[in-house]
Protein backbone atom coordinates (compact mmCIF):
# COMPACT_ATOMS: atom_id res chain seq x y z
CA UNK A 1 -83.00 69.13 -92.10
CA UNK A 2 -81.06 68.21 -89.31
CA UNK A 3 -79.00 70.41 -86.80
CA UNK A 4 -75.83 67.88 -85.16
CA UNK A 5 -74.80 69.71 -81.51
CA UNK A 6 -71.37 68.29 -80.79
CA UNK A 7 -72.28 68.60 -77.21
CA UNK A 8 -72.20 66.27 -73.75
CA UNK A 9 -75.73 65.69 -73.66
CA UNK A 10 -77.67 62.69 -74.57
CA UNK A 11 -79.00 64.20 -77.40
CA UNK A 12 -76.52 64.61 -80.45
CA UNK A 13 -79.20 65.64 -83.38
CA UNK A 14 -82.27 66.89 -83.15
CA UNK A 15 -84.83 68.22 -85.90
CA UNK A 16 -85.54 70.94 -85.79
CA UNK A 17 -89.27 72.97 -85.29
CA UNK A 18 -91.04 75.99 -85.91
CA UNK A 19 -93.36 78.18 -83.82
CA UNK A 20 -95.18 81.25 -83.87
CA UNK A 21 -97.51 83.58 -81.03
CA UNK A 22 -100.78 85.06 -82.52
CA UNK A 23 -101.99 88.38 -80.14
CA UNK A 24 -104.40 87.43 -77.95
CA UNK A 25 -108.57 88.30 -78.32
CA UNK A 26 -69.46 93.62 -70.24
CA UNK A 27 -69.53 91.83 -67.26
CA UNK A 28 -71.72 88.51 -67.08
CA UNK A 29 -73.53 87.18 -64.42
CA UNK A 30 -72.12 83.86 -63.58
CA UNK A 31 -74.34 82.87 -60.76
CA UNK A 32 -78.42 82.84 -60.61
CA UNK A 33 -80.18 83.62 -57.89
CA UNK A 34 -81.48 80.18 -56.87
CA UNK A 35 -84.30 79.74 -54.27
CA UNK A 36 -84.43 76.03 -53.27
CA UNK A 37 -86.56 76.27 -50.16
CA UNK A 38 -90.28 76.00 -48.73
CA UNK A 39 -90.29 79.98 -47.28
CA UNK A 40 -90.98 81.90 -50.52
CA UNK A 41 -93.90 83.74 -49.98
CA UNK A 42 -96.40 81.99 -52.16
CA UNK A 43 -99.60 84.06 -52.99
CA UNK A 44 -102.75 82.16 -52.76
CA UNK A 45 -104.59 84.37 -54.75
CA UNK A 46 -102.23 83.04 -57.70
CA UNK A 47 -104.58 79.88 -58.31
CA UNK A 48 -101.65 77.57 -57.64
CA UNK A 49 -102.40 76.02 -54.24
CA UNK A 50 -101.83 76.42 -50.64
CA UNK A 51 -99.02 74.53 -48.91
CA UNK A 52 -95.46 75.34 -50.57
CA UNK A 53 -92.29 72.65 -49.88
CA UNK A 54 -90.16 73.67 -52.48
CA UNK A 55 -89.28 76.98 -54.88
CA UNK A 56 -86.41 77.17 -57.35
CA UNK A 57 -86.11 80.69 -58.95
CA UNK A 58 -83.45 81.47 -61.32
CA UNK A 59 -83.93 85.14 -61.07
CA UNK A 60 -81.63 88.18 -61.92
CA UNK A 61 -81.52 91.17 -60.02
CA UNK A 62 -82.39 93.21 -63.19
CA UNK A 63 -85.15 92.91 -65.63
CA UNK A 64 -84.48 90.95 -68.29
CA UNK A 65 -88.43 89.70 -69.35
CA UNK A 66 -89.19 90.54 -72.94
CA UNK A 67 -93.23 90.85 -74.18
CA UNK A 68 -93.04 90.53 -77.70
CA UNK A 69 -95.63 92.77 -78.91
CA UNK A 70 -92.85 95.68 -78.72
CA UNK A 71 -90.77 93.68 -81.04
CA UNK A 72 -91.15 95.36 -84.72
CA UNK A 73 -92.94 94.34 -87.50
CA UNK A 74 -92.77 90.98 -87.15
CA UNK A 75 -94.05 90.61 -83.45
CA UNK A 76 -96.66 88.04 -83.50
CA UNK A 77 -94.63 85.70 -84.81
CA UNK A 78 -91.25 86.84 -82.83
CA UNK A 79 -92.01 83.98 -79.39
CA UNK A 80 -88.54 83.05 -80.71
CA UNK A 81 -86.60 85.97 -80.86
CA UNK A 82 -88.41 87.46 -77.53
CA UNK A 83 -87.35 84.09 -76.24
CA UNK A 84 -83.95 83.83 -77.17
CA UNK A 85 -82.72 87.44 -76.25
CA UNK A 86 -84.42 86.98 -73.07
CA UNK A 87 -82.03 83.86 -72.78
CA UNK A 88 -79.09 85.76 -73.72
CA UNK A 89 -80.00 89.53 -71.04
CA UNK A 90 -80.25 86.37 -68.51
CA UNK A 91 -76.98 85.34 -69.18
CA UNK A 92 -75.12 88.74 -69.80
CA UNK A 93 -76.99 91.73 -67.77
CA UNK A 94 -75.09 94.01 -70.22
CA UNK A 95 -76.37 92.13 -73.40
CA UNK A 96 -78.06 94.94 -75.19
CA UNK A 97 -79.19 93.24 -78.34
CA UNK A 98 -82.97 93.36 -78.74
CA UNK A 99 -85.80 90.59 -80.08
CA UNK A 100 -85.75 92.91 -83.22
CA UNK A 101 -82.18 92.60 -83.84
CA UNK A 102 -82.92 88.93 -83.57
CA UNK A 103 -85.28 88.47 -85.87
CA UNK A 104 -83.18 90.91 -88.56
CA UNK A 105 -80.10 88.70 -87.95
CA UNK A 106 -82.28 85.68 -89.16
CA UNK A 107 -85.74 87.35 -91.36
CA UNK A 108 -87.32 84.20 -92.52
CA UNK A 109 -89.41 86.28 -94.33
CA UNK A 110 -91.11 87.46 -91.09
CA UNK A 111 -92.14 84.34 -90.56
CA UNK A 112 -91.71 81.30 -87.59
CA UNK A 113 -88.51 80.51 -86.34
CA UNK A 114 -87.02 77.13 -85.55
CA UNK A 115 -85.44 75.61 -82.55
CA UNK A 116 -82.31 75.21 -85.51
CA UNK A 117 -82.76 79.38 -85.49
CA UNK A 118 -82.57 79.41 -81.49
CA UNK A 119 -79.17 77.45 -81.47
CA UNK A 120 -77.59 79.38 -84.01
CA UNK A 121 -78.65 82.78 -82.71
CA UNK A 122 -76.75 81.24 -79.08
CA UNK A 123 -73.47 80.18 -81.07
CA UNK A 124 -73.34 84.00 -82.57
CA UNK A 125 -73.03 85.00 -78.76
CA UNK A 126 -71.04 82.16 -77.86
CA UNK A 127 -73.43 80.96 -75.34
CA UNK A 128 -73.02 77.75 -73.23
CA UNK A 129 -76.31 75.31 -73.76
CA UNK A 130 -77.23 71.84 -74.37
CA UNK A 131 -80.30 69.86 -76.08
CA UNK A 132 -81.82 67.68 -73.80
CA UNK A 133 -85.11 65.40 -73.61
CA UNK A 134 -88.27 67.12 -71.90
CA UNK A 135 -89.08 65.27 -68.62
CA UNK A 136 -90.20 66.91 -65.60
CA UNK A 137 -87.42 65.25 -63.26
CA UNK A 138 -85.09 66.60 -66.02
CA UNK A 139 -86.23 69.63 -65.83
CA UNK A 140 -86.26 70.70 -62.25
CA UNK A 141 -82.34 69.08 -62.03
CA UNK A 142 -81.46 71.41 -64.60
CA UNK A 143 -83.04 74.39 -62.90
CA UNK A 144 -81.56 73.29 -59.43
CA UNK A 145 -78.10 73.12 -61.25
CA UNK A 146 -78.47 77.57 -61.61
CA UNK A 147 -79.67 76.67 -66.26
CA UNK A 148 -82.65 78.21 -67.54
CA UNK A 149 -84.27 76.70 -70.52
CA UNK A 150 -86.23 77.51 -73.89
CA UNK A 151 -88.83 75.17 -74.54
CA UNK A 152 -90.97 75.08 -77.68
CA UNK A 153 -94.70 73.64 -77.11
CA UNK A 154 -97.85 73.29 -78.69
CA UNK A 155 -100.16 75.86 -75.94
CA UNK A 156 -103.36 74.27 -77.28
CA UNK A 157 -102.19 71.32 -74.17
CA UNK A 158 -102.15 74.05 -71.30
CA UNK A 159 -105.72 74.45 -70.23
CA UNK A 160 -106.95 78.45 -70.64
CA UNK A 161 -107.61 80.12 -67.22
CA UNK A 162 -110.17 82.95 -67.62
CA UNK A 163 -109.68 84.27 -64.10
CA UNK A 164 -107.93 87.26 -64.65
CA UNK A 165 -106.15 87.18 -61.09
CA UNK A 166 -104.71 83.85 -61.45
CA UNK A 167 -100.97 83.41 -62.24
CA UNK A 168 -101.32 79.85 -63.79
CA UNK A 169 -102.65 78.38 -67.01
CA UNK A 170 -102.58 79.94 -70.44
CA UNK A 171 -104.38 83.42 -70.49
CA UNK A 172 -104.43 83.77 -74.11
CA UNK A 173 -106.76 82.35 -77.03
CA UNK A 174 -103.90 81.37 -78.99
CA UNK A 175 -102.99 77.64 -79.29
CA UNK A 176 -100.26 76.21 -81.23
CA UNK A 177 -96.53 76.45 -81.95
CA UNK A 178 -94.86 78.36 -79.32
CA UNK A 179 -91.35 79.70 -77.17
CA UNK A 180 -91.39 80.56 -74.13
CA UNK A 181 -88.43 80.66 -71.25
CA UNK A 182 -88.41 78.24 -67.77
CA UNK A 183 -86.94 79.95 -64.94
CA UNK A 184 -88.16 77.54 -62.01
CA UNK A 185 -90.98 75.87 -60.40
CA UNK A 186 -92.74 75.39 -57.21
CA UNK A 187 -93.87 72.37 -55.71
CA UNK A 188 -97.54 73.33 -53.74
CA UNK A 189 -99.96 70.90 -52.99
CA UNK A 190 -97.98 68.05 -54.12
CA UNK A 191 -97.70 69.35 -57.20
CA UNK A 192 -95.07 70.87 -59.91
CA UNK A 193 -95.57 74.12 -61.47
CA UNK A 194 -92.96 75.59 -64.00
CA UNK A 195 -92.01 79.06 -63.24
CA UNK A 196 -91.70 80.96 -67.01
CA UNK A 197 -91.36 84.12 -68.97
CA UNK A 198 -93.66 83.50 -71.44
CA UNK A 199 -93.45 86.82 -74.51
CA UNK A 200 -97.13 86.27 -75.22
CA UNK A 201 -98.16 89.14 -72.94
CA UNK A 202 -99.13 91.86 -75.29
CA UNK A 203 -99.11 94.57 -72.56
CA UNK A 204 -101.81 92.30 -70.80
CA UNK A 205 -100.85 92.91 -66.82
CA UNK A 206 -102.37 91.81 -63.30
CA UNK A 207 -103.76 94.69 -60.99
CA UNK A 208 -100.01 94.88 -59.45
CA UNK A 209 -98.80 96.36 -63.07
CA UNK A 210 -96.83 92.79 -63.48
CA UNK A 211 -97.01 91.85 -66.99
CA UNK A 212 -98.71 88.03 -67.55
CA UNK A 213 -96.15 86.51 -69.25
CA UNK A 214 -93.70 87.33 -66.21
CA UNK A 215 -92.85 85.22 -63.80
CA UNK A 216 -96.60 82.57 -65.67
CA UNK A 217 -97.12 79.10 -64.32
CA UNK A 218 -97.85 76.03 -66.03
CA UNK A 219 -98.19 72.96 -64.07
CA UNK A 220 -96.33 70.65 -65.18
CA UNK A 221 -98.24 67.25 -66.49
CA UNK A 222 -99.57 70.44 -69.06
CA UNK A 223 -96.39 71.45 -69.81
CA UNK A 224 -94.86 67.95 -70.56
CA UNK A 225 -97.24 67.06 -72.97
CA UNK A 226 -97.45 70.34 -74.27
CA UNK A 227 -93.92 70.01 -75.11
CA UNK A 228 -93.96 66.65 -76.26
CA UNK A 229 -96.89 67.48 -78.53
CA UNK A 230 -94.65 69.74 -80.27
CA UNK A 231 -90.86 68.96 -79.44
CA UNK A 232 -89.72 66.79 -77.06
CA UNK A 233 -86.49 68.67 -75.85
CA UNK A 234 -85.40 71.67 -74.00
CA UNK A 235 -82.71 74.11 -74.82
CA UNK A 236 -80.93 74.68 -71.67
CA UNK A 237 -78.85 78.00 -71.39
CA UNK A 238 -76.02 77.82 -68.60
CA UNK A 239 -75.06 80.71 -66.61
């Protein structure tokens, strides 16, 4: 099955995947708050590094993060839904759907949704977004141009980080099909780290009360092939 996006991006069909998240053991906002500078306080303690140069944040002044284990019934498999509506309270602070009303718009038995459900569930709200190929310098030029993105990857590629302090790596057992938001990145130590809102939290938090999946980052040779092990594109929401 094939889902055609009459769209200007270089992608014009795409097939489309599933994905699911196991627990682990009227006024819109036009502008995002972008960051593009070396001064954001970066938090050693966060496992990423030392010596910051650059920080894009695509941040709202209201909370708009989404962990999926409040989502219903159907919450370990709602990463899409979660993912989606997080998309959508990004673009619209007074968007007041929920992931529940997502996943009841499109059931699939209570099972995995697609990247074909994702697009569908952003026409319904009339949302601006493209299909485009996962790179990294792709990525970060559609963050510095004020997007977000959904990407769908296979977690089993980001390495697990067992230190429960640490802001970066997978902190969950659970490897496979999955959705999760990009917000940003930082570049520290020479290196690229994807700023996400990744649903798989499950009420898991830091000592600060901040929820895991908020604000989680995945550096990005991981994330790359973590996408590309699973689908090769990102869904990028405009503002």
């Amino acid at each position: 099955m094939f889902l055609i996006i009459m769209l200007a991006t270089l992608i014009i069909g795409y097939t489309p995947v599933h994905a699911e998240t196991l627990k682990a053991t009227t006024s819109t906002y036009s502008t995002a708050l972008n960051l593009n500078t070396s001064n954001q306080t970066l938090n050693p303690s966060w496992g990423l590094g030392y010596y910051q140069t650059e920080y894009v944040s695509n941040n709202r002044p209201y909370d708009w993060y989404i962990d999926q284990k409040n989502t219903g019934t159907y919450a370990n498999n709602n990463c899409g839904p979660s993912s989606v509506t997080m998309a959508l309270k990004w673009k619209n602070g007074y968007f007041n759907k929920t992931a529940e009303d997502a996943r009841n718009t499109y059931p699939r038995n209570g099972g995995w949704w697609s990247t074909d459900d994702i697009a569908k569930y952003l026409d319904l709200y009339g949302a601006k977004y493209q299909i485009q190929p996962i790179s990294q310098n792709n990525l970060k030029s559609i963050l510095k141009q004020g997007n977000i993105a959904i990407l769908c990857i296979n977690t089993s590629y980001i390495p697990y980080n067992g230190n429960t302090n640490q802001r970066v790596g997978r902190f969950y057992n659970f490897g496979g099909g999955h959705f999760i938001v990009v917000k940003g990145y930082r570049v520290v130590d020479g290196k690229t780290y994807f700023e996400t809102y990744d649903p798989n939290s499950w009420n898991e938090s830091y000592q600060d009360g901040q929820l895991k999946g908020k604000d989680r980052y995945y550096q990005s040779d991981y994330l790359m092939n973590a996408a590309r092990r699973w689908w090769s594109y990102s869904i990028v929401i405009q503002p």
